[in-house]
N, C-alpha and C. Protein backbone atom coordinates (compact mmCIF):
# COMPACT_ATOMS: atom_id res chain seq x y z
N UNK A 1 63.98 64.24 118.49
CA UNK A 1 65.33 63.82 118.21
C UNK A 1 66.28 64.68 119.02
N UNK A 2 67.20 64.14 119.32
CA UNK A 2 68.50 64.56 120.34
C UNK A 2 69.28 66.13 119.57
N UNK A 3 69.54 66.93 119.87
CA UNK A 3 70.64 67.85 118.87
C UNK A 3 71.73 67.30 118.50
N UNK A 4 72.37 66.43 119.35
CA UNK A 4 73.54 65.55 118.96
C UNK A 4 73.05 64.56 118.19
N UNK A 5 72.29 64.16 117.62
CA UNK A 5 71.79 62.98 116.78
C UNK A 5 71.81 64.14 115.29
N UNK A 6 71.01 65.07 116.16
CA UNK A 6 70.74 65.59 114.82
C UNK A 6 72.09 66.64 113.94
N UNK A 7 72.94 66.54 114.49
CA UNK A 7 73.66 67.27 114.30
C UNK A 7 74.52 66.01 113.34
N UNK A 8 74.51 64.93 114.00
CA UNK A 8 75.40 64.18 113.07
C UNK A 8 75.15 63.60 112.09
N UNK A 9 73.56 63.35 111.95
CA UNK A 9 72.63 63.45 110.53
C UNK A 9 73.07 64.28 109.47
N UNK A 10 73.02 65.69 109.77
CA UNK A 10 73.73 66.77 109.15
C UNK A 10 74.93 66.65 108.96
N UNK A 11 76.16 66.10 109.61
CA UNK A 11 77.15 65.99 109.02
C UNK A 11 77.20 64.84 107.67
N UNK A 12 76.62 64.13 108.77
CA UNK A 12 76.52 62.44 107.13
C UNK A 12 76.06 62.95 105.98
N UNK A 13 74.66 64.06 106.07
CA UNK A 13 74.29 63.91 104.95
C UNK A 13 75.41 65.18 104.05
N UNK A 14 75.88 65.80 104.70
CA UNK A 14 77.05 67.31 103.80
C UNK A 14 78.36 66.47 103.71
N UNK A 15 78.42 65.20 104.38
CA UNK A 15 79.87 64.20 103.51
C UNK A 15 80.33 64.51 104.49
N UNK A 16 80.63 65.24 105.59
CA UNK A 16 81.77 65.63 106.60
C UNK A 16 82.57 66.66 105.81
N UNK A 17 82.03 67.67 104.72
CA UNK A 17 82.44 68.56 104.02
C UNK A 17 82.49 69.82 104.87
N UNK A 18 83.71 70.84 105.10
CA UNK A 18 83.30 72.50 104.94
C UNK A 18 82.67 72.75 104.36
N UNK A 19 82.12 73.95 104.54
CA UNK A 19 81.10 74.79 103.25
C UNK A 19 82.44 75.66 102.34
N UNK A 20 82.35 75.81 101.24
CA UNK A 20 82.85 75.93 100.24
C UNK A 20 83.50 77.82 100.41
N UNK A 21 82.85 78.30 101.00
CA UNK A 21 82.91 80.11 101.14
C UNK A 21 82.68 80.04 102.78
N UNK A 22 83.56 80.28 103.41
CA UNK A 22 83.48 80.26 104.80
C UNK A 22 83.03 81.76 105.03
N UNK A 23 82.42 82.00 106.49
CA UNK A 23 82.07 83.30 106.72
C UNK A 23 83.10 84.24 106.79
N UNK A 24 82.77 85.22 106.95
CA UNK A 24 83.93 86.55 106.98
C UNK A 24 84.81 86.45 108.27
N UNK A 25 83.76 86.01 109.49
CA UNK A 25 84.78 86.28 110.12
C UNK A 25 86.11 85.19 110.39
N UNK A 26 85.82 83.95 109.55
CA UNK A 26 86.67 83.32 109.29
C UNK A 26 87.69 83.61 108.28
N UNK A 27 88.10 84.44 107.65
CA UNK A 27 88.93 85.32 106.92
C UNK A 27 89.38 86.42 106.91
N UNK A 28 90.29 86.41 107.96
CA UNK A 28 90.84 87.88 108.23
C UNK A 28 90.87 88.85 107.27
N UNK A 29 91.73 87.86 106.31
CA UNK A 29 92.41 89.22 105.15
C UNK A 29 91.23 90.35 104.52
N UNK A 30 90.04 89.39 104.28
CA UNK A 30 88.49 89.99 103.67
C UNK A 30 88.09 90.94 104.99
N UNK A 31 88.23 90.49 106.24
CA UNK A 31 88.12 91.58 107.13
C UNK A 31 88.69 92.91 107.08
N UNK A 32 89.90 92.56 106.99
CA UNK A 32 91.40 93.89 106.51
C UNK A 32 90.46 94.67 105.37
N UNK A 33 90.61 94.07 104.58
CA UNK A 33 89.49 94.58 103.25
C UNK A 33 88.55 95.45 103.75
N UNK A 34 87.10 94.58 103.95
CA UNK A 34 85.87 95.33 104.28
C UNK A 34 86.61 96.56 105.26
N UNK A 35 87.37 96.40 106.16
CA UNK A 35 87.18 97.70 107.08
C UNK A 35 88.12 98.87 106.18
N UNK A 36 88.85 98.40 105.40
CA UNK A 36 89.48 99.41 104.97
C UNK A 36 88.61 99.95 103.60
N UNK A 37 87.97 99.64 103.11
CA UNK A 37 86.87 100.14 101.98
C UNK A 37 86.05 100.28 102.83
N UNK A 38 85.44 100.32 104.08
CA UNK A 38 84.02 100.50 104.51
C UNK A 38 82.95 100.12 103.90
N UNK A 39 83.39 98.49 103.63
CA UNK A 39 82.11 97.78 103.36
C UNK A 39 82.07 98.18 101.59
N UNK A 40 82.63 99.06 100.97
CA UNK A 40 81.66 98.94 99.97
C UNK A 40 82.19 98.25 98.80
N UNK A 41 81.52 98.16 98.39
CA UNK A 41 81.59 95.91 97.74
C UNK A 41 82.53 95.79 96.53
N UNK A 42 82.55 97.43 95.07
CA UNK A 42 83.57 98.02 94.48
C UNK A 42 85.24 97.90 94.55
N UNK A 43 85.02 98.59 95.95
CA UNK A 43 86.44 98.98 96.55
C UNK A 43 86.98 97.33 97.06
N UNK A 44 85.95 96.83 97.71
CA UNK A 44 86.53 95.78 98.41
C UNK A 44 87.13 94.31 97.06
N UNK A 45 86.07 94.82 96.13
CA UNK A 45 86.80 93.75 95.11
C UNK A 45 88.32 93.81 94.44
N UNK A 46 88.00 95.62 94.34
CA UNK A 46 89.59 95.73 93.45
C UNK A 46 91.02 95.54 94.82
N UNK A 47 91.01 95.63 95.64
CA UNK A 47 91.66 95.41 96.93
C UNK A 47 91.69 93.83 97.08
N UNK A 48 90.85 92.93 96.89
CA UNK A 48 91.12 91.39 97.09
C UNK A 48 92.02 91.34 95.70
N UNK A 49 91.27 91.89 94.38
CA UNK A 49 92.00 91.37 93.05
C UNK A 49 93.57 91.64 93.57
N UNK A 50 93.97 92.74 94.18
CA UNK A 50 95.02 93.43 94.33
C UNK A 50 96.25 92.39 95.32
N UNK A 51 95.63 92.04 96.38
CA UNK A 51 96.14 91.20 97.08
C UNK A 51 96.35 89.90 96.45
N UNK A 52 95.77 89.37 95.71
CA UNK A 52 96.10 88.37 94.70
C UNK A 52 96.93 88.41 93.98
N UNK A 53 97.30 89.69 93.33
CA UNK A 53 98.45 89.87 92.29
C UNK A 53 99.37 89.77 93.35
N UNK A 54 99.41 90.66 94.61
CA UNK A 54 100.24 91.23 95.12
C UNK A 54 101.23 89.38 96.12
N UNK A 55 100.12 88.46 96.43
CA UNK A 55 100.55 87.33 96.46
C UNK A 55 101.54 86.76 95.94
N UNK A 56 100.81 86.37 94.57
CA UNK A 56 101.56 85.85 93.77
C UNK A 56 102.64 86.29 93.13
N UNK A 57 102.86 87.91 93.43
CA UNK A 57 104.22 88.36 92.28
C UNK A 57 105.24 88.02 93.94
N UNK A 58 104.93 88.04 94.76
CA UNK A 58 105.39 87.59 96.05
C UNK A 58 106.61 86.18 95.52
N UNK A 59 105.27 85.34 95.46
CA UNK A 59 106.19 84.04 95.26
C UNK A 59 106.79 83.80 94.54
N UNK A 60 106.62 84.32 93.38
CA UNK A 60 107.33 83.65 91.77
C UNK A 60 108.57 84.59 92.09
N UNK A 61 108.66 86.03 92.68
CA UNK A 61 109.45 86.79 92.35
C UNK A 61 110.56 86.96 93.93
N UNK A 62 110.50 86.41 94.62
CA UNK A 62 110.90 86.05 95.74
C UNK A 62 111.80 87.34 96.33
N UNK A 63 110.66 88.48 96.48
CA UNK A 63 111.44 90.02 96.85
C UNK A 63 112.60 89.92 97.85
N UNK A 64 113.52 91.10 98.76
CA UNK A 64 114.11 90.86 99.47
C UNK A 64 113.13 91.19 100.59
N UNK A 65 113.89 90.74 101.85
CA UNK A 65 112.46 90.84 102.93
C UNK A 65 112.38 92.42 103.20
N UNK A 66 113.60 93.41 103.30
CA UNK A 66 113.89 94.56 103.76
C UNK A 66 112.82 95.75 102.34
N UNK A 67 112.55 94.82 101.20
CA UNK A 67 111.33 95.59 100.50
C UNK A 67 110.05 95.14 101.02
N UNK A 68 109.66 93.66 101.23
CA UNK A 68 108.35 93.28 102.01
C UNK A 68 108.11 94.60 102.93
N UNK A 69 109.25 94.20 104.00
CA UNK A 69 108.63 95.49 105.01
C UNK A 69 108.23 96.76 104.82
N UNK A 70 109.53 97.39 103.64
CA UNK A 70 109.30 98.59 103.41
C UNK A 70 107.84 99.16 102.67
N UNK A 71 107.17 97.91 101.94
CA UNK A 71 106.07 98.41 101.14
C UNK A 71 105.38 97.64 102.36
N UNK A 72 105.06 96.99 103.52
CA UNK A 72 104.26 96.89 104.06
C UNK A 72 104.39 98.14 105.17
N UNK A 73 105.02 98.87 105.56
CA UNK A 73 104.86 100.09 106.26
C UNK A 73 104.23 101.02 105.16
N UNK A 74 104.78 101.54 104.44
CA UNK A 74 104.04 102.16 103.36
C UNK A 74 102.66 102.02 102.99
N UNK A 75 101.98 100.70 102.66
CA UNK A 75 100.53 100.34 102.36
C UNK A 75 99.97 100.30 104.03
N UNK A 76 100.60 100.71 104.79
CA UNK A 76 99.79 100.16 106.44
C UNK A 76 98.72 101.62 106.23
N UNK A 77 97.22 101.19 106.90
CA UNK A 77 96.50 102.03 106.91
C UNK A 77 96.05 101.92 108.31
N UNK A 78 96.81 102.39 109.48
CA UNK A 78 96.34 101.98 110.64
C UNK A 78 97.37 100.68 111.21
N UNK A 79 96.54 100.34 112.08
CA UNK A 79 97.47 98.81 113.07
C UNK A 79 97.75 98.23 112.34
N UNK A 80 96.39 97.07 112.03
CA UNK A 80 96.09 95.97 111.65
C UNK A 80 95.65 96.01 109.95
N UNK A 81 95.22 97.16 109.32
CA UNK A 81 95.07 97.22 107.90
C UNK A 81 96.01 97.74 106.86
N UNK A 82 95.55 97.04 106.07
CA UNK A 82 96.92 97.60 104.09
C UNK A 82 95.93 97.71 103.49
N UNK A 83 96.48 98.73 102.46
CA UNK A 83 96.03 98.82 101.53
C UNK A 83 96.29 98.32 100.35
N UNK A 84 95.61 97.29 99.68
CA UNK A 84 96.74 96.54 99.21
C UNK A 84 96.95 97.08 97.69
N UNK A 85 96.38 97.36 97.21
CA UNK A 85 96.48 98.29 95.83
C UNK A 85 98.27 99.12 96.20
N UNK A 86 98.30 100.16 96.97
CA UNK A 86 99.72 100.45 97.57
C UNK A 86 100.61 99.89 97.72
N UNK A 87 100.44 98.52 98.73
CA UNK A 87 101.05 97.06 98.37
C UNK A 87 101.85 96.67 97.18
N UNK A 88 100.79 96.35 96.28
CA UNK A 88 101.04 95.72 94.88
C UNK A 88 101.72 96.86 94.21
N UNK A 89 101.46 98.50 93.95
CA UNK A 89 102.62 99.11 93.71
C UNK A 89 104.00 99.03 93.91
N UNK A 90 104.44 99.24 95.13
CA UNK A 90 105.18 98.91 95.89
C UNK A 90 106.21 98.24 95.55
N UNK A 91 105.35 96.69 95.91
CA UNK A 91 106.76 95.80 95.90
C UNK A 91 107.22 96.12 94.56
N UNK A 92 106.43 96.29 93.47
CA UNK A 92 106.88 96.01 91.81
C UNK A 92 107.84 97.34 91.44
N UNK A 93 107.67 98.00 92.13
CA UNK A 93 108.41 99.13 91.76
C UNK A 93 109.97 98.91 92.17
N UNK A 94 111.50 99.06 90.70
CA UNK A 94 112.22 98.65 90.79
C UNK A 94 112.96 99.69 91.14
N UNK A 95 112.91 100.95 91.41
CA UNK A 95 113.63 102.10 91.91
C UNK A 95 113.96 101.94 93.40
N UNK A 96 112.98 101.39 93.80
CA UNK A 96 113.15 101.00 95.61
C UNK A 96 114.60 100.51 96.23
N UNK A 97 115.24 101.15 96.48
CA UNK A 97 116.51 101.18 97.39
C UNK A 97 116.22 100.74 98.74
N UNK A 98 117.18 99.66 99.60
CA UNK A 98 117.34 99.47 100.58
C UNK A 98 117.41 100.43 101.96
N UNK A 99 116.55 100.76 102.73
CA UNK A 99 117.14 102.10 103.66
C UNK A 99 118.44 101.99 104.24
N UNK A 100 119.00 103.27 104.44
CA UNK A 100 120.42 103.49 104.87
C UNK A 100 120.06 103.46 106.51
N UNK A 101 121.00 102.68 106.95
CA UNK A 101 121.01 102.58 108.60
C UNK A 101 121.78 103.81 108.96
N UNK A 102 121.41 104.22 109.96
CA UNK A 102 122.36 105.60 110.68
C UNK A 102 123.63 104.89 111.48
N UNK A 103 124.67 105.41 111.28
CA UNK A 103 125.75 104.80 112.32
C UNK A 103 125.52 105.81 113.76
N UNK A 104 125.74 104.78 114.67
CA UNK A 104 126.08 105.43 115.75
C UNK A 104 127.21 106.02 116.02
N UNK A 105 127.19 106.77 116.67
CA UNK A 105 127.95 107.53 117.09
C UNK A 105 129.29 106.97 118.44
């Protein structure tokens, strides 16, 4: 049989469905994760739970953007990684003041 025959066998018979849990490296954010726990499976859960809260108090609570940033510099662990536990502190915390711009001179 052809690979292209057979390949579309395989689609007919999975419905023309995704698979349900895509791989990692199709999910950045779980990437962000694993590298910032180093893999270990503990850390990496309470860090997804975290980003979930940290989502959703996002939307319902519609922060100003000048706190987004400020708790995303704050939770940055590196370039490309957060920590998101830090994150989810962060935004919720209501003491957080706007930074003062310096006037020029």
């Amino acid at each position: 049989m052809e690979p292209g025959l057979a390949f579309a066998f395989l689609a007919m018979a999975l419905g023309g469905q995704a698979p349900r849990n895509p791989a990692l490296l199709m999910r950045p954010a779980i990437l962000n994760i694993g590298h910032v726990c180093r893999w270990d499976s503990r850390c990496m859960r309470k860090q997804e739970q975290a980003m979930n809260r940290s989502v959703k108090f996002v939307r319902k609570y519609r922060p100003p953007g000048w706190k987004v940033q400020l708790c995303n510099r704050n939770a940055s662990r590196g370039r490309l990684r957060v920590d998101w536990i830090g994150f989810g502190n962060c935004i919720r915390n209501p003491n957080l003041r706007p930074p003062v711009r310096k006037r020029r001179s």
